[in-house]
C-alpha atoms as a PDB file:
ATOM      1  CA  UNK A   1      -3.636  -5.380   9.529  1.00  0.00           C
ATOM      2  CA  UNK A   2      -0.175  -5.070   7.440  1.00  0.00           C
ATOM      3  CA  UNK A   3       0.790  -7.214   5.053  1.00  0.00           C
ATOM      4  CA  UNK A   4       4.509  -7.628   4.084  1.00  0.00           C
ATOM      5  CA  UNK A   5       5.131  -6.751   7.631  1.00  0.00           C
ATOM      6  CA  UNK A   6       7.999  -8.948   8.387  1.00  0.00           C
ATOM      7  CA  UNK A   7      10.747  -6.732   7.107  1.00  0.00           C
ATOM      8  CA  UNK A   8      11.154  -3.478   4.929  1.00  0.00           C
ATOM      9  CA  UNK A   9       7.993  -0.458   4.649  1.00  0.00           C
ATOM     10  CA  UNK A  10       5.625  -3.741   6.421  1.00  0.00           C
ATOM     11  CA  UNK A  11       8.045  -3.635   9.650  1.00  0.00           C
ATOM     12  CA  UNK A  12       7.988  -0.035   9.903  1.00  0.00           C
ATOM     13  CA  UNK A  13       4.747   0.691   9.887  1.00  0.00           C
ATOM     14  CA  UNK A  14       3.621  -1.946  12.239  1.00  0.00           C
ATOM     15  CA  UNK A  15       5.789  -1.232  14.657  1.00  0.00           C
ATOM     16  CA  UNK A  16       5.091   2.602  14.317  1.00  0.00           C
ATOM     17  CA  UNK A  17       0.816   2.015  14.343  1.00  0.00           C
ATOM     18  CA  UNK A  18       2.274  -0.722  17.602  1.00  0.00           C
ATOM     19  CA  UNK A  19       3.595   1.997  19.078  1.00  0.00           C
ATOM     20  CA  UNK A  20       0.552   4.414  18.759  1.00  0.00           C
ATOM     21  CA  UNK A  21      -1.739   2.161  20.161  1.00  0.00           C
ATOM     22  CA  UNK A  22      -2.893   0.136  17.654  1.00  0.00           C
ATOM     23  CA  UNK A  23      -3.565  -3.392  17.767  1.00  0.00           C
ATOM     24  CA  UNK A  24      -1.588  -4.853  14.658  1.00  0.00           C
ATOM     25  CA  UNK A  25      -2.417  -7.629  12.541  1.00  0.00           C
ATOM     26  CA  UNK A  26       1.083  -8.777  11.209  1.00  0.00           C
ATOM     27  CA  UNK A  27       0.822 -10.645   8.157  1.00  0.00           C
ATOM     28  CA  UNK A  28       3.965 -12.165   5.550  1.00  0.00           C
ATOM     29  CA  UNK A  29       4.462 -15.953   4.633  1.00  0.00           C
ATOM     30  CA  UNK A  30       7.912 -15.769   7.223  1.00  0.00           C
ATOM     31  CA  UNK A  31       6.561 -16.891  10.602  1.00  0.00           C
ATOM     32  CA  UNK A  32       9.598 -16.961  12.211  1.00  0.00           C
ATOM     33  CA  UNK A  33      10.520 -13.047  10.881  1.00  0.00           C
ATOM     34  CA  UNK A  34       6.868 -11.876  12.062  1.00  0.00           C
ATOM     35  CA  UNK A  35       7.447 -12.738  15.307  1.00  0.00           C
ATOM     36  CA  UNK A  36      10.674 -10.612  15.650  1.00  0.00           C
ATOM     37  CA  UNK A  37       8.276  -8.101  14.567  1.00  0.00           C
ATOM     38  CA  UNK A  38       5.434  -8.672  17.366  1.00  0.00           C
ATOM     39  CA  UNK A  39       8.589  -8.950  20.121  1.00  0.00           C
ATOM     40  CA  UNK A  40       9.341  -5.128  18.394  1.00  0.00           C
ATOM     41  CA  UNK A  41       5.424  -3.500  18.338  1.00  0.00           C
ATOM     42  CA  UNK A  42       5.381  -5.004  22.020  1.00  0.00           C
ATOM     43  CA  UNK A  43       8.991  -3.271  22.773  1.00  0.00           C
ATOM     44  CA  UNK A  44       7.397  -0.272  21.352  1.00  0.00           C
ATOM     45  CA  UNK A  45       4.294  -0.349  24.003  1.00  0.00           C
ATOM     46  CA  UNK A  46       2.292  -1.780  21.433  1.00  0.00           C
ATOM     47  CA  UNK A  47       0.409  -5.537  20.157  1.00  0.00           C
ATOM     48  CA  UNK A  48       1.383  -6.861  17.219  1.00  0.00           C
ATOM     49  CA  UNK A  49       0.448 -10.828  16.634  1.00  0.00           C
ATOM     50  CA  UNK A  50       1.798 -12.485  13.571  1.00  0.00           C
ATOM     51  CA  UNK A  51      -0.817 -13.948  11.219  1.00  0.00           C
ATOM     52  CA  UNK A  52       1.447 -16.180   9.160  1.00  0.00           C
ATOM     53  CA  UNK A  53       0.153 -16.248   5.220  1.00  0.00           C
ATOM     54  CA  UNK A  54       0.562 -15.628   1.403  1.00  0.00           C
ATOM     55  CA  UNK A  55      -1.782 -13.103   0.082  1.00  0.00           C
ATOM     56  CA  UNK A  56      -2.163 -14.793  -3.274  1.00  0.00           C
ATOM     57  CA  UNK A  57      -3.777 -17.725  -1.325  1.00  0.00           C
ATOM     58  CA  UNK A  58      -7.651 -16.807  -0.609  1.00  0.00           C
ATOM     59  CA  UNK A  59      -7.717 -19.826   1.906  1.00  0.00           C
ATOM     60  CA  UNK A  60      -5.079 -18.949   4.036  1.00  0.00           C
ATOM     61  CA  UNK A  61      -5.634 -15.203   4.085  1.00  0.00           C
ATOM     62  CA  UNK A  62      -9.389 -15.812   5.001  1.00  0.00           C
ATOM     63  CA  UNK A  63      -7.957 -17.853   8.401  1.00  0.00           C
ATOM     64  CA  UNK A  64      -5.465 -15.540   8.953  1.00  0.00           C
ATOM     65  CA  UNK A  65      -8.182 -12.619   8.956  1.00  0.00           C
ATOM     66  CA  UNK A  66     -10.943 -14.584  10.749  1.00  0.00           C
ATOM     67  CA  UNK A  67      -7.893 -15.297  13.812  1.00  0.00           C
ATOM     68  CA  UNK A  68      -7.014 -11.726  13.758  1.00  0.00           C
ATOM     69  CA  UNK A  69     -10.495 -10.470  14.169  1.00  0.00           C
ATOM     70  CA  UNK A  70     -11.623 -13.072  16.847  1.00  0.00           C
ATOM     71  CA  UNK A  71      -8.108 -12.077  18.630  1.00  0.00           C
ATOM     72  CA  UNK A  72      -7.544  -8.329  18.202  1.00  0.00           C
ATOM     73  CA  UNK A  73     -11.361  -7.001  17.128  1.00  0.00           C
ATOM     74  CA  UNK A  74     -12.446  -6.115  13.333  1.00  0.00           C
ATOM     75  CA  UNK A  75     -10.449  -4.706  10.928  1.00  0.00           C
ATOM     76  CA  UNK A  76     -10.633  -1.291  10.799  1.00  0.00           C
ATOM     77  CA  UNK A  77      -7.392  -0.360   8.775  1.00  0.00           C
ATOM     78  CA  UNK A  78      -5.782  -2.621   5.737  1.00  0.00           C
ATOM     79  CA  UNK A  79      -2.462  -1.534   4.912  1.00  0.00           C
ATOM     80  CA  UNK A  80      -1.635  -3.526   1.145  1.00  0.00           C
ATOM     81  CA  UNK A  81       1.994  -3.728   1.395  1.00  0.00           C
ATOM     82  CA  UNK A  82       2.797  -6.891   0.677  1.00  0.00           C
ATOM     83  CA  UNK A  83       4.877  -6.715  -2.818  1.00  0.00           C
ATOM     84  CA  UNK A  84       8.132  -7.651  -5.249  1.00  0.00           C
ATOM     85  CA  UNK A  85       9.598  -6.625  -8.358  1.00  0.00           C
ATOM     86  CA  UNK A  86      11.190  -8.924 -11.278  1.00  0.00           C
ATOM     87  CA  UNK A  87      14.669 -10.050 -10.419  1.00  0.00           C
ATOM     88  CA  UNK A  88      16.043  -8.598 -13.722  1.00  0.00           C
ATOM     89  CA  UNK A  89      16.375  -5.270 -14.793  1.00  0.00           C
ATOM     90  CA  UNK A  90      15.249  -5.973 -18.421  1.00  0.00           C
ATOM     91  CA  UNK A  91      12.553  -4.490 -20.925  1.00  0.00           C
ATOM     92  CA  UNK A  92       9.373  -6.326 -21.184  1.00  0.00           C
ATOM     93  CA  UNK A  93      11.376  -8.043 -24.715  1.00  0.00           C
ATOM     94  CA  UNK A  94      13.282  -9.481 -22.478  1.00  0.00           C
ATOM     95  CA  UNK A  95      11.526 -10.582 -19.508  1.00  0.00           C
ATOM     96  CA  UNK A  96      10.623 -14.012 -17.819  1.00  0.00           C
ATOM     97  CA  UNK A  97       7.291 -14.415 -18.302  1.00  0.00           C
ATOM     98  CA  UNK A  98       6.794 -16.549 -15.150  1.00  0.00           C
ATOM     99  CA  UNK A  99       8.404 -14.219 -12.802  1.00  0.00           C
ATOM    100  CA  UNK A 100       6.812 -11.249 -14.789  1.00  0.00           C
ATOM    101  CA  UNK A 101       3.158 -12.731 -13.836  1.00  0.00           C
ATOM    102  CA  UNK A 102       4.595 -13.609 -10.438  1.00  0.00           C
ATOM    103  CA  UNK A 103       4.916 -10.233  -9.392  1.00  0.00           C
ATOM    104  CA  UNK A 104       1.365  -9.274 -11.132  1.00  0.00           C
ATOM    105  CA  UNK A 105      -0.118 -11.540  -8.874  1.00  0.00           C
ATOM    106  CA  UNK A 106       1.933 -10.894  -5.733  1.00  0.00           C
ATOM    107  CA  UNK A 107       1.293  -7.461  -6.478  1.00  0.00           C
ATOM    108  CA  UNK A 108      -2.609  -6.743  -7.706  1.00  0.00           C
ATOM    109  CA  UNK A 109      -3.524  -9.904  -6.719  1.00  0.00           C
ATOM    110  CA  UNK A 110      -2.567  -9.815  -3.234  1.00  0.00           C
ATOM    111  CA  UNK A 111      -4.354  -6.781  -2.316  1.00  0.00           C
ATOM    112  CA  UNK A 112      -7.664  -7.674  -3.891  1.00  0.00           C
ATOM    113  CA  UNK A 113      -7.349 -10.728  -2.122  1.00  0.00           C
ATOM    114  CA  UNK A 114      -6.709  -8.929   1.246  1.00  0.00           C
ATOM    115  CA  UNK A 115      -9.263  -6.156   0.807  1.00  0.00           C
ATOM    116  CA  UNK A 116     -12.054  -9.104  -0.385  1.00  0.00           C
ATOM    117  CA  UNK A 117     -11.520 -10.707   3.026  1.00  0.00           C
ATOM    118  CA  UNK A 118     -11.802  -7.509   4.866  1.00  0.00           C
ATOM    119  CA  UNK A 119     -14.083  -5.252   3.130  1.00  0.00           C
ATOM    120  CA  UNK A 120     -17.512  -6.479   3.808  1.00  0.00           C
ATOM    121  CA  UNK A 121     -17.072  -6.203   7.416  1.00  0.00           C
ATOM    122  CA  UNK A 122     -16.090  -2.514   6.760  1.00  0.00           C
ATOM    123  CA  UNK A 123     -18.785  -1.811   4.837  1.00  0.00           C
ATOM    124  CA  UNK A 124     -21.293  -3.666   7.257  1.00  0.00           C
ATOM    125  CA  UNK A 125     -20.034  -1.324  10.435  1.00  0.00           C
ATOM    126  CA  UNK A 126     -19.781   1.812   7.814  1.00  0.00           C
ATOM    127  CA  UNK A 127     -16.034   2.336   8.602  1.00  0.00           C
ATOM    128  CA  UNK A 128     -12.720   0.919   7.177  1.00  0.00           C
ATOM    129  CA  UNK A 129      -9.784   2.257   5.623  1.00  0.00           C
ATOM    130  CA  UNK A 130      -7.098   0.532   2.958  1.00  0.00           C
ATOM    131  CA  UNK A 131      -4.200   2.425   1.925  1.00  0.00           C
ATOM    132  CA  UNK A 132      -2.483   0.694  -0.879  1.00  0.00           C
ATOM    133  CA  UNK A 133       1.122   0.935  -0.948  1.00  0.00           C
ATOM    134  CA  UNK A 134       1.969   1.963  -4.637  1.00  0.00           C
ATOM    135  CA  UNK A 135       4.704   3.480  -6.642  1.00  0.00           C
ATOM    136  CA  UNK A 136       5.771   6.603  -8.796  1.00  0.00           C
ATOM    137  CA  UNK A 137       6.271   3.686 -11.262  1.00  0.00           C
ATOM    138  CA  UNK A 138       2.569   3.512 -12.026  1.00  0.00           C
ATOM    139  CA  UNK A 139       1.950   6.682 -13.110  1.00  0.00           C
ATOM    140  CA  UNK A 140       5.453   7.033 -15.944  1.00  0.00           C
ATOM    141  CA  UNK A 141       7.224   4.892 -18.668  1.00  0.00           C
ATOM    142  CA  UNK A 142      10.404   3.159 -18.017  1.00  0.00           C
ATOM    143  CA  UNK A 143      12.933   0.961 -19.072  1.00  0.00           C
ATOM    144  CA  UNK A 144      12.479  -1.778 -17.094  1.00  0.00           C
ATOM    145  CA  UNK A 145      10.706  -3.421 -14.582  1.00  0.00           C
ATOM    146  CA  UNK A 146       7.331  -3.408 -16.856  1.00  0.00           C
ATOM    147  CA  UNK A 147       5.430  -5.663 -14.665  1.00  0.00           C
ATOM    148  CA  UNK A 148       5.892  -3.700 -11.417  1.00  0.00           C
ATOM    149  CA  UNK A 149       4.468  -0.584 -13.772  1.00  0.00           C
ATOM    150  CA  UNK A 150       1.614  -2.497 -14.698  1.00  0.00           C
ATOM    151  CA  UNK A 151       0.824  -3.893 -11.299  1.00  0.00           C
ATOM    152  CA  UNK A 152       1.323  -0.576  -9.727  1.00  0.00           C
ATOM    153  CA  UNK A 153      -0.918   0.777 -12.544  1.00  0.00           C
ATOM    154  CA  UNK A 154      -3.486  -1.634 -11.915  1.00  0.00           C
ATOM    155  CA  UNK A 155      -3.517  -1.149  -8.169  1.00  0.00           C
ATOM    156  CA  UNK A 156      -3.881   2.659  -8.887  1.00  0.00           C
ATOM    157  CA  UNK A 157      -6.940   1.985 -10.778  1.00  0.00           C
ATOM    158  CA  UNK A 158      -8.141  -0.783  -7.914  1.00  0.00           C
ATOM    159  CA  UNK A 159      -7.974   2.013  -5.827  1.00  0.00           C
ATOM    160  CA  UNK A 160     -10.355   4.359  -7.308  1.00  0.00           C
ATOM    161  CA  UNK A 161     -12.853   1.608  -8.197  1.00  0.00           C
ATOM    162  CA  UNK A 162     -13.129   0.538  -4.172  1.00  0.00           C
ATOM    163  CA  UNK A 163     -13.218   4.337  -3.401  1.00  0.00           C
ATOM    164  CA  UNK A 164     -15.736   5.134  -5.744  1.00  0.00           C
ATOM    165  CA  UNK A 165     -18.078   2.189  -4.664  1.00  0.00           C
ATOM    166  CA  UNK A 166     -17.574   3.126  -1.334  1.00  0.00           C
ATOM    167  CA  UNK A 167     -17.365   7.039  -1.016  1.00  0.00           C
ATOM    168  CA  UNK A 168     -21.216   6.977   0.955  1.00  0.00           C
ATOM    169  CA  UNK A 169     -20.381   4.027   2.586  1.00  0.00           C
ATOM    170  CA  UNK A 170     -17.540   5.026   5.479  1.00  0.00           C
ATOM    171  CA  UNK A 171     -15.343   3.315   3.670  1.00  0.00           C
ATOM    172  CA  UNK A 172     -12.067   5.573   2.408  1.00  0.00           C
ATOM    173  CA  UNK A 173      -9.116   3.580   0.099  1.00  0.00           C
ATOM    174  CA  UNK A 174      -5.972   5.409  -0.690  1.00  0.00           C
ATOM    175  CA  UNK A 175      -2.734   5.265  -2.901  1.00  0.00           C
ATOM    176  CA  UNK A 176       0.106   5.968  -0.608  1.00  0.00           C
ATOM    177  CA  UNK A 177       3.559   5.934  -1.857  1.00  0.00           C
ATOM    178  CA  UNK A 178       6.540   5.492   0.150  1.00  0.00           C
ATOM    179  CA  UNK A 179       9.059   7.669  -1.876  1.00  0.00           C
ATOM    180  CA  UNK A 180      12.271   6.008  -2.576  1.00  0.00           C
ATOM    181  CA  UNK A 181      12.827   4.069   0.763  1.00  0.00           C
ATOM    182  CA  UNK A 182      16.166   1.889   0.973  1.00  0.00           C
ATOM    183  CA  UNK A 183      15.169  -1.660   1.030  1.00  0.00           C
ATOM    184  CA  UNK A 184      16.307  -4.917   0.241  1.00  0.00           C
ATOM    185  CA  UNK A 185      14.385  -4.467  -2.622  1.00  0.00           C
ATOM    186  CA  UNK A 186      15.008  -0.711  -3.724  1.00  0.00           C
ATOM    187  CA  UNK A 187      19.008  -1.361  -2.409  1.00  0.00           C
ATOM    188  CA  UNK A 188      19.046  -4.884  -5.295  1.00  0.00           C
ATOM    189  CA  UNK A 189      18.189  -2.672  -8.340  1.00  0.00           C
ATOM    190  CA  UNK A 190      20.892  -1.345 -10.029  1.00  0.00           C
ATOM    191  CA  UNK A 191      19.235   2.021 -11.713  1.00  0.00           C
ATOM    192  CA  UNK A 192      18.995   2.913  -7.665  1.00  0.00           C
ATOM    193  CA  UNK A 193      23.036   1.614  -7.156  1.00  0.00           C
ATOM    194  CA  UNK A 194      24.400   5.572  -7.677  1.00  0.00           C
ATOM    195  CA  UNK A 195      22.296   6.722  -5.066  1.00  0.00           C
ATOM    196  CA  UNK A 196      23.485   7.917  -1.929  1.00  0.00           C
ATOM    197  CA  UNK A 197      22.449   8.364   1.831  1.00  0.00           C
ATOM    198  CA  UNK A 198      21.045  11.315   0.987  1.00  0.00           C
ATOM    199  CA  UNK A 199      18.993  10.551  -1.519  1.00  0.00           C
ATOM    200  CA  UNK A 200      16.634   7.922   0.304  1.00  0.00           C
ATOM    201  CA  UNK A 201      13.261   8.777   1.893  1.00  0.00           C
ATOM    202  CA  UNK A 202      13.415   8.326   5.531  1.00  0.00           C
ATOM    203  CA  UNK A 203      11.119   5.571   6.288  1.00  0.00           C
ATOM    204  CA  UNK A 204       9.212   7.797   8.887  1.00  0.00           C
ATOM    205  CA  UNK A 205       7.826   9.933   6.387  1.00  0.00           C
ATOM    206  CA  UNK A 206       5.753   7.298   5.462  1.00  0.00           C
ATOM    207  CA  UNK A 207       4.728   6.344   8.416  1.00  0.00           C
ATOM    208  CA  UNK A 208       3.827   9.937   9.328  1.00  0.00           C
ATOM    209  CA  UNK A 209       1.334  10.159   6.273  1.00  0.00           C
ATOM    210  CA  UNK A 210      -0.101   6.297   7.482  1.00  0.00           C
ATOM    211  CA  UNK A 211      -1.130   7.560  10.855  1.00  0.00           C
ATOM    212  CA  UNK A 212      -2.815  10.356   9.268  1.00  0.00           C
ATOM    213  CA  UNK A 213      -4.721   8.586   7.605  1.00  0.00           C
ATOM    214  CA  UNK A 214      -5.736   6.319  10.386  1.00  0.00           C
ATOM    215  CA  UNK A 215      -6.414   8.902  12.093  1.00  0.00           C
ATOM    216  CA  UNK A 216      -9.340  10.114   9.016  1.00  0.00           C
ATOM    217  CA  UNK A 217      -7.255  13.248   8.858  1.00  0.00           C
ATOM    218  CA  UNK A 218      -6.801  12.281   5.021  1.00  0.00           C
ATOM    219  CA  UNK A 219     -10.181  10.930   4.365  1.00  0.00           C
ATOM    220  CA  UNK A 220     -11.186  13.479   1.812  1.00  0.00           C
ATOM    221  CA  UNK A 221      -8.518  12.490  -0.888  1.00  0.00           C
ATOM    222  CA  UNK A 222      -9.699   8.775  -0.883  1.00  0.00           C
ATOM    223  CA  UNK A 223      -8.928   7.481  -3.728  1.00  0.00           C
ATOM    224  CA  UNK A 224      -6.253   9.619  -4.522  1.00  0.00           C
ATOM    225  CA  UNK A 225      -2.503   8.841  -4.768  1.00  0.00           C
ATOM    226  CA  UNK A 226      -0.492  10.365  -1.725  1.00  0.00           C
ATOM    227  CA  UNK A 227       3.506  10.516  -1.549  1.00  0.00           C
ATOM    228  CA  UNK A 228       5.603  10.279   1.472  1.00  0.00           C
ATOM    229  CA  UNK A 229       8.558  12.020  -0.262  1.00  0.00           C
ATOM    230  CA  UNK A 230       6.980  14.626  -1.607  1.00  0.00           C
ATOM    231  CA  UNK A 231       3.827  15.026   0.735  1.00  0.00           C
ATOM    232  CA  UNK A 232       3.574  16.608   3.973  1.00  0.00           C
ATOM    233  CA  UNK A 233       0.264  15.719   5.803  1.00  0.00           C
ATOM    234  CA  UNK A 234      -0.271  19.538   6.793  1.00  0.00           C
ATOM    235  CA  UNK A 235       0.483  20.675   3.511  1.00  0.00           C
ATOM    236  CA  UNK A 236      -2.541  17.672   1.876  1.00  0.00           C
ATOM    237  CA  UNK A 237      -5.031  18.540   4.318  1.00  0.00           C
ATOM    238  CA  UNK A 238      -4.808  22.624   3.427  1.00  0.00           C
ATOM    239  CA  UNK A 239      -4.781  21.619  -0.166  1.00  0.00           C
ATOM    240  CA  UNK A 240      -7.729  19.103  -0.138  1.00  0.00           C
ATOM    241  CA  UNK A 241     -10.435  21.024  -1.334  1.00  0.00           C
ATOM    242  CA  UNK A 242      -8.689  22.283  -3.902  1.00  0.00           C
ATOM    243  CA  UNK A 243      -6.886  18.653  -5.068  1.00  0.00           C
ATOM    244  CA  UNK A 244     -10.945  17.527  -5.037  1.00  0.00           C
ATOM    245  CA  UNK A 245     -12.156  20.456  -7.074  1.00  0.00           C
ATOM    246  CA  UNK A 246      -9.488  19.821  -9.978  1.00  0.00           C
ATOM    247  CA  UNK A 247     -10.046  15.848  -9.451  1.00  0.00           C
ATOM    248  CA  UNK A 248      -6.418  15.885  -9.200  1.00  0.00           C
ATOM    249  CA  UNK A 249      -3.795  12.951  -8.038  1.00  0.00           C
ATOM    250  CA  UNK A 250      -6.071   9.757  -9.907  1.00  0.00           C
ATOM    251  CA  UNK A 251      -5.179   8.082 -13.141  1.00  0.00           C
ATOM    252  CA  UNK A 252      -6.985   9.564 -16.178  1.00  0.00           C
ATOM    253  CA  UNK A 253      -7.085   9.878 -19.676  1.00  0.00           C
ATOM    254  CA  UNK A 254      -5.656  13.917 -20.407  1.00  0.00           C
ATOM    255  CA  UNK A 255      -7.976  15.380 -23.433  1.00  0.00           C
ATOM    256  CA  UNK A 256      -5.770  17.161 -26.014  1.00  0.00           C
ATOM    257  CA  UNK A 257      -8.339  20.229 -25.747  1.00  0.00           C
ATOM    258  CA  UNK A 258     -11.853  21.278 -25.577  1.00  0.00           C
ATOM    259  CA  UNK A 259     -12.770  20.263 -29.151  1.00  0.00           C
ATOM    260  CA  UNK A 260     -11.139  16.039 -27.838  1.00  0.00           C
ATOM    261  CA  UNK A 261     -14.342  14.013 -28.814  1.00  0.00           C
ATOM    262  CA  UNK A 262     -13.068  11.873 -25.580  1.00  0.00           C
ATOM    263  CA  UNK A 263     -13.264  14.885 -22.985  1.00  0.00           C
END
């Protein structure tokens, strides 16, 4: 099941799991959009069925997953892509509150409500993964956009909470990044407006690192953050044992030394 899958990183990657094989749950509040999508998984030799609903709404996501299990079978991969930024590019001193919590909740609040409705069924079969689509923003400072940060922040800390309660379960969560893809979102903010054809992450590199994970070829960095601009799947899997022995890619507090009463 994909969320935000009527346009953008959503589209992309439901058409691409469509196309190998996959029966996709398409879900976005745009009925009309998601079934451009399902005409496109079917176009690819795939199923996608639109699930019209708006992840911040318990209610409607819980239909919306109960139809898309009794159609297309459990879920066995949640993709949390579903998202939006602030419309201004201001610091937090300057920001709309309302739209500022708006994207918290689209954001952090979307996926929990997503992964809620799906993850007991995972954990009752033992088997389930949810990659959450984050951002480099959740991990550095900035200028602007200060609720994105935080939601992204949040997620990233969502993330290693489900894979933590879940690691003997069958149950693997990641942090996937897209890299900087070009959007209608990522082509409306103006610190991206300089950039150039070059400088965007093809969209397939993502989608190359999501069917490696659905695959399980990943499963050993759950609850890790993975990028699609930086990452190549080959180059993860060879370096897994070592990114698990240095508990690297999660969120942590960095001691200042040995002698840090917090280390």
């Amino acid at each position: 099941m994909v969320t935000g899958a009527s346009r953008g990183i959503g589209r992309e990657l439901a058409v691409a799991l469509a196309g190998a094989g996959m029966r996709v749950g398409l879900l976005a509040r745009d009925r009309d959009q998601l079934t451009s999508v399902a005409d496109e998984c079917a176009a690819a030799g795939g199923q996608g069925v639109a699930f019209p609903a708006d992840v911040t709404d318990p209610a409607q996501v819980g239909k919306a997953v109960a139809a898309a299990e009794s159609q297309l079978g459990p879920v066995a991969l949640l993709i949390n892509n579903a998202g939006r930024i602030e419309p201004a590019e201001v610091p937090f001193a300057e920001a709309d509150l309302a739209a500022w919590w708006e994207v918290i909740e689209t954001n952090l609040y979307g996926p929990a409500v997503m992964t809620r409705a799906v993850l007991p069924g995972m954990l009752t079969r033992g088997a389930g993964r949810v990659v959450n689509v984050n951002s480099g923003f959740a991990y550095r400072p900035g200028e602007a956009y200060t609720a994105y940060a935080v939601s992204k922040g949040a997620l990233a800390r969502f993330t290693a909470m489900l894979a933590h309660q879940c690691r003997e379960r069958g149950v693997s969560v990641f942090d996937v990044s897209p890299g900087l893809v070009r959007t209608e979102m990522t082509a409306a903010m103006p610190m991206w407006a300089d950039k150039g054809e070059g400088d965007w992450t093809p969209p397939q590199r993502m989608v190359d690192l999501v069917l490696a994970v659905a695959a399980g070829r990943l499963d050993a960095l759950s609850g890790r953050f993975l990028h699609a601009g930086k990452d190549a799947v080959e180059a993860l899997i060879a370096a897994a044992e070592r990114i698990r022995q240095r508990d690297a890619r999660v969120l942590r507090l960095v001691p200042y030394g040995d002698d840090d009463p917090l280390s």
